[in-house]
PDB file of N, CA and C in Angstrom:
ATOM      1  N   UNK A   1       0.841  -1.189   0.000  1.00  0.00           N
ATOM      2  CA  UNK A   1       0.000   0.000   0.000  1.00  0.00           C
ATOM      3  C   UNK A   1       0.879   1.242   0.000  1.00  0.00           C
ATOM      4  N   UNK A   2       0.480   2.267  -0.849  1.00  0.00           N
ATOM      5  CA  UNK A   2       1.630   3.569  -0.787  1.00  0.00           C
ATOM      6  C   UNK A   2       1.007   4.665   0.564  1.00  0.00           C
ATOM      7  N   UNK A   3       1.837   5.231   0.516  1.00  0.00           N
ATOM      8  CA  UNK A   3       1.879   6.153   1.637  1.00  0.00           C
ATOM      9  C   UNK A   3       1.219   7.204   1.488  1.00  0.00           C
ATOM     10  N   UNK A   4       0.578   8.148   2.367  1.00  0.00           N
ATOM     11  CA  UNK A   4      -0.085   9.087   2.182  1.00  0.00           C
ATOM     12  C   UNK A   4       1.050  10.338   1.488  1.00  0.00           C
ATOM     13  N   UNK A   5       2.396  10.398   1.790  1.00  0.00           N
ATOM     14  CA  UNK A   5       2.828  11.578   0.667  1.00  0.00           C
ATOM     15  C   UNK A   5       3.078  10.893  -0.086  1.00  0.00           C
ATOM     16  N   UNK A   6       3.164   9.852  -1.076  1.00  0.00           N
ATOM     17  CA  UNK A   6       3.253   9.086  -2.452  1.00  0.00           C
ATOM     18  C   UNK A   6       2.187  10.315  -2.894  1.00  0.00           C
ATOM     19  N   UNK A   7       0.501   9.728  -2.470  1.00  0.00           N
ATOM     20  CA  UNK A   7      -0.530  10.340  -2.812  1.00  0.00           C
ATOM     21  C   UNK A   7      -0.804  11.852  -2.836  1.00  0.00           C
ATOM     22  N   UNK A   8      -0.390  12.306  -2.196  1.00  0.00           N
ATOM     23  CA  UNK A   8       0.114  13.842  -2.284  1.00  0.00           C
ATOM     24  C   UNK A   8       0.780  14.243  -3.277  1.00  0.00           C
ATOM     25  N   UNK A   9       2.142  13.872  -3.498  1.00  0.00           N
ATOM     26  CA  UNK A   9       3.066  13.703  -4.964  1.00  0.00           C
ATOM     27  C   UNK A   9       2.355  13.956  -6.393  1.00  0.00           C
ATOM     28  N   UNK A  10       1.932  12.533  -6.138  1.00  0.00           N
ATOM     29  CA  UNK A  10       0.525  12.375  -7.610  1.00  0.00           C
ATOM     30  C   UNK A  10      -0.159  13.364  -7.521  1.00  0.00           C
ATOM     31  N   UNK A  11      -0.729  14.119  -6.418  1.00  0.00           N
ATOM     32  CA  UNK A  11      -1.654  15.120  -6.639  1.00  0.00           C
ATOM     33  C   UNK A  11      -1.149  16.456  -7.227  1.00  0.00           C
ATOM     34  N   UNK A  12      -0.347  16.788  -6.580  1.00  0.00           N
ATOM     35  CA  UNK A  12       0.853  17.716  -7.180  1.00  0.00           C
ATOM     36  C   UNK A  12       1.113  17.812  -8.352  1.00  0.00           C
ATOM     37  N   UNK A  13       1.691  16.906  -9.147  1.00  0.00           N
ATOM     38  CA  UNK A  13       2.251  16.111  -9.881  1.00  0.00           C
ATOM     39  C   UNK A  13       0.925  16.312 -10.973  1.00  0.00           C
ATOM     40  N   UNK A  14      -0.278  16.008 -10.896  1.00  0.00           N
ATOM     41  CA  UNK A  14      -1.236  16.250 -11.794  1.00  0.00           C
ATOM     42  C   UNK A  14      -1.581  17.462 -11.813  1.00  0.00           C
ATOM     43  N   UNK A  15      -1.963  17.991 -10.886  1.00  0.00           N
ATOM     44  CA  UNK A  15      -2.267  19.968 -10.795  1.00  0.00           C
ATOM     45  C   UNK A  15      -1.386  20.737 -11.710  1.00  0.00           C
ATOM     46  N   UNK A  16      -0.080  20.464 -11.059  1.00  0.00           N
ATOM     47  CA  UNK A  16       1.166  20.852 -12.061  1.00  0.00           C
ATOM     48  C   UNK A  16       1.129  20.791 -13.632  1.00  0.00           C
ATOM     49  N   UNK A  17      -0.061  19.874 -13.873  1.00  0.00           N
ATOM     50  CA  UNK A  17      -0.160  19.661 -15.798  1.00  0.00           C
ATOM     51  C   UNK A  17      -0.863  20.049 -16.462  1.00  0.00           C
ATOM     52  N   UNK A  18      -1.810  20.645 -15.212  1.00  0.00           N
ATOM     53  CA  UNK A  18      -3.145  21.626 -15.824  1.00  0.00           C
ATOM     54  C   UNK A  18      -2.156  22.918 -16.283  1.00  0.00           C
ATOM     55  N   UNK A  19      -2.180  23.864 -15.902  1.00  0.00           N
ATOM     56  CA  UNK A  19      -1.562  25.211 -16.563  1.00  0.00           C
ATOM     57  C   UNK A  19      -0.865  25.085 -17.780  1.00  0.00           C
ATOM     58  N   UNK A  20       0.213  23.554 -17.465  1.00  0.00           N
ATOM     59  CA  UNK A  20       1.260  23.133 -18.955  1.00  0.00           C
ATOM     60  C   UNK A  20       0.332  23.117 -20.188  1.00  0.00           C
ATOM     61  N   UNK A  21      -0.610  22.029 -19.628  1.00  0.00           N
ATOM     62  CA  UNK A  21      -1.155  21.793 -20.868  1.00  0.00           C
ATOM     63  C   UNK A  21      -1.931  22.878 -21.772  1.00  0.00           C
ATOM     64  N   UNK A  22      -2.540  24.144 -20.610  1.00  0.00           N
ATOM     65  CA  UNK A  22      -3.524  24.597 -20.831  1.00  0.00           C
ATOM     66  C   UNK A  22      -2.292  25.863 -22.192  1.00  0.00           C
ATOM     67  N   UNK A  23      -0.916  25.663 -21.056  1.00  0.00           N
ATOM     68  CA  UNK A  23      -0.271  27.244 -22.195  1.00  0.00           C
ATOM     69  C   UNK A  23       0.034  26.092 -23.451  1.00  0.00           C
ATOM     70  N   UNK A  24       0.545  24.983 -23.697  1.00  0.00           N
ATOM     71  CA  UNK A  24       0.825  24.407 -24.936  1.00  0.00           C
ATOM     72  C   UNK A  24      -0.578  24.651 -26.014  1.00  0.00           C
ATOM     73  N   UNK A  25      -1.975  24.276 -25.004  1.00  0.00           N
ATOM     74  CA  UNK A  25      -3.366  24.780 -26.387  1.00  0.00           C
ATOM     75  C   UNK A  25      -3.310  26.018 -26.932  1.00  0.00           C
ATOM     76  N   UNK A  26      -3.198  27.062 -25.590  1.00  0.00           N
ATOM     77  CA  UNK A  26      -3.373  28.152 -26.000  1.00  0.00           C
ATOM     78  C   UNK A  26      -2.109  28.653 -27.019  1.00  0.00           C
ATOM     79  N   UNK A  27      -0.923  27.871 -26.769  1.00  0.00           N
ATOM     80  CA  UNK A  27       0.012  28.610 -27.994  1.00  0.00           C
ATOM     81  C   UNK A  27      -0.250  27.626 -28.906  1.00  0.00           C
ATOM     82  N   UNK A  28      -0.431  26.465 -29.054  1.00  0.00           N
ATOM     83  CA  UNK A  28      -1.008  26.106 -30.788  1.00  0.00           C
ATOM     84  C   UNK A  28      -2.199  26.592 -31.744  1.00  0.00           C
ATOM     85  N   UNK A  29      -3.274  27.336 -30.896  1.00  0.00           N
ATOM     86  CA  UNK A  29      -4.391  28.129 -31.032  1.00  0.00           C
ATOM     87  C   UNK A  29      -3.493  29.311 -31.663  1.00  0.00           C
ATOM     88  N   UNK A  30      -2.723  29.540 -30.949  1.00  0.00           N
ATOM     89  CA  UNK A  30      -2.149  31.186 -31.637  1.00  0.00           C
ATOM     90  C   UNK A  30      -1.274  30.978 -32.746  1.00  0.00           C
ATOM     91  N   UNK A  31      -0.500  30.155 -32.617  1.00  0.00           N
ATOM     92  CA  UNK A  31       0.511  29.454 -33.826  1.00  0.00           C
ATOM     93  C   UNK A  31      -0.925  29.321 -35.384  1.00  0.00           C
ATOM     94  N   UNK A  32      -1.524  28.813 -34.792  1.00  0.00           N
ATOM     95  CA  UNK A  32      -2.500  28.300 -36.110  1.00  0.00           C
ATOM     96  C   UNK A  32      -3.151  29.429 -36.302  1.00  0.00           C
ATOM     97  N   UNK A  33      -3.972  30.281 -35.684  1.00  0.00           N
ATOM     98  CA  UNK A  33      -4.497  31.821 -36.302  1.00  0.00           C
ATOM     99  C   UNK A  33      -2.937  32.128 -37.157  1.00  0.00           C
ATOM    100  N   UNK A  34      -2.160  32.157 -36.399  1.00  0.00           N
ATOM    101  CA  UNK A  34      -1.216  33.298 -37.189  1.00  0.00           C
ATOM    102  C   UNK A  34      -1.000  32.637 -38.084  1.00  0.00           C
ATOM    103  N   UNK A  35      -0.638  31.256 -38.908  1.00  0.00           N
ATOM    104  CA  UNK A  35      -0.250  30.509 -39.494  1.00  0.00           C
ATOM    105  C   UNK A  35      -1.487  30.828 -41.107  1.00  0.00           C
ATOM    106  N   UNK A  36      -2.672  30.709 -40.346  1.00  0.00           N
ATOM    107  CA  UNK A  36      -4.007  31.118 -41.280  1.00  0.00           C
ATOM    108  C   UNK A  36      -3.859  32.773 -41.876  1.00  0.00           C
ATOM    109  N   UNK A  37      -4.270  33.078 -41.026  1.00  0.00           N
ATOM    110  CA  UNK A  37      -3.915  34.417 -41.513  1.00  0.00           C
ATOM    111  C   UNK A  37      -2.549  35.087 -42.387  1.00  0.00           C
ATOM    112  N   UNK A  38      -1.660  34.406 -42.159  1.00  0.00           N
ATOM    113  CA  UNK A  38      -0.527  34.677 -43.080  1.00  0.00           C
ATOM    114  C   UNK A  38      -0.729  34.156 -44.529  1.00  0.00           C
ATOM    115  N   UNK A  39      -1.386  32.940 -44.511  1.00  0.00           N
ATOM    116  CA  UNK A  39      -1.461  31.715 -45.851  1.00  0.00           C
ATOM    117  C   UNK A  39      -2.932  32.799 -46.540  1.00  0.00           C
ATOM    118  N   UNK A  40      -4.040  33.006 -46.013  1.00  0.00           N
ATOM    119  CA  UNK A  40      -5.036  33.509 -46.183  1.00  0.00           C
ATOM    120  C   UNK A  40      -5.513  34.797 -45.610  1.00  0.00           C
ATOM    121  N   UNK A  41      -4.779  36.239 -46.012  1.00  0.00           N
ATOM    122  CA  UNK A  41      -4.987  37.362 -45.187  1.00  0.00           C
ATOM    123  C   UNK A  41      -6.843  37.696 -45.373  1.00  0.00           C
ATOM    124  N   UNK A  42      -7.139  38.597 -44.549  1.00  0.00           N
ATOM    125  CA  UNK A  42      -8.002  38.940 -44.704  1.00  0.00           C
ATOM    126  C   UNK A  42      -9.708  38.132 -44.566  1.00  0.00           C
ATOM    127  N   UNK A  43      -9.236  37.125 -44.366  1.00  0.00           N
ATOM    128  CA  UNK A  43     -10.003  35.873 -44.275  1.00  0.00           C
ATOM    129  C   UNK A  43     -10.779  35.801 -42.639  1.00  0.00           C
ATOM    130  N   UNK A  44      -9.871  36.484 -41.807  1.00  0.00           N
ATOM    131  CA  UNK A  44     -10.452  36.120 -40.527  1.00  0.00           C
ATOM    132  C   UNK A  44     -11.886  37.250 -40.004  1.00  0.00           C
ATOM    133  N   UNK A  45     -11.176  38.295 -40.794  1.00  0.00           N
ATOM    134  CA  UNK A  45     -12.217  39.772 -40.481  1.00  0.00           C
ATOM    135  C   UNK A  45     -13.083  39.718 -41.779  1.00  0.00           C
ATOM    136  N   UNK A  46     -14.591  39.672 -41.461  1.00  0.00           N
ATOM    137  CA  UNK A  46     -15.237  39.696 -42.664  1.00  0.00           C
ATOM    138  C   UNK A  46     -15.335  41.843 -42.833  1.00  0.00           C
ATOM    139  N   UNK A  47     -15.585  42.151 -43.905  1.00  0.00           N
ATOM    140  CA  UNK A  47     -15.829  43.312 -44.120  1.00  0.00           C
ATOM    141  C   UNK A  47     -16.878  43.888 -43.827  1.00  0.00           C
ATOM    142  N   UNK A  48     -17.487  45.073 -43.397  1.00  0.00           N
ATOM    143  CA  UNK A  48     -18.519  45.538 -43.118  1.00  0.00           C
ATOM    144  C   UNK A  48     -19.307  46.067 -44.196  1.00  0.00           C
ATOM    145  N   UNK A  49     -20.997  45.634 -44.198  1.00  0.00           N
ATOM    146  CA  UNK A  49     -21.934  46.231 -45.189  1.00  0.00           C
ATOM    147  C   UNK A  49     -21.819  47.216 -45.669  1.00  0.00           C
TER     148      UNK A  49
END
């Protein structure tokens, strides 16, 4: 049976991967707008009536 700070560790240890993961989406989200918008300008803003 593991120990109560093993289980602590792991908890840590997972919390710690939320923020990682969350900045790796948010910079492939931005990588890919900018990536679009360079290949296809003008594409993201439609023009006004």
């Amino acid at each position: 049976m593991q120990k109560k700070g093993d289980n602590q560790s792991y908890l840590l240890r997972y919390l710690s991967l939320g923020p990682v993961l969350l900045f790796a989406l948010l910079s492939f989200t931005a990588v890919l707008l900018i990536v679009f918008n360079y290949l296809y300008p003008d594409l993201l803003f439609h023009p006004l009536p």
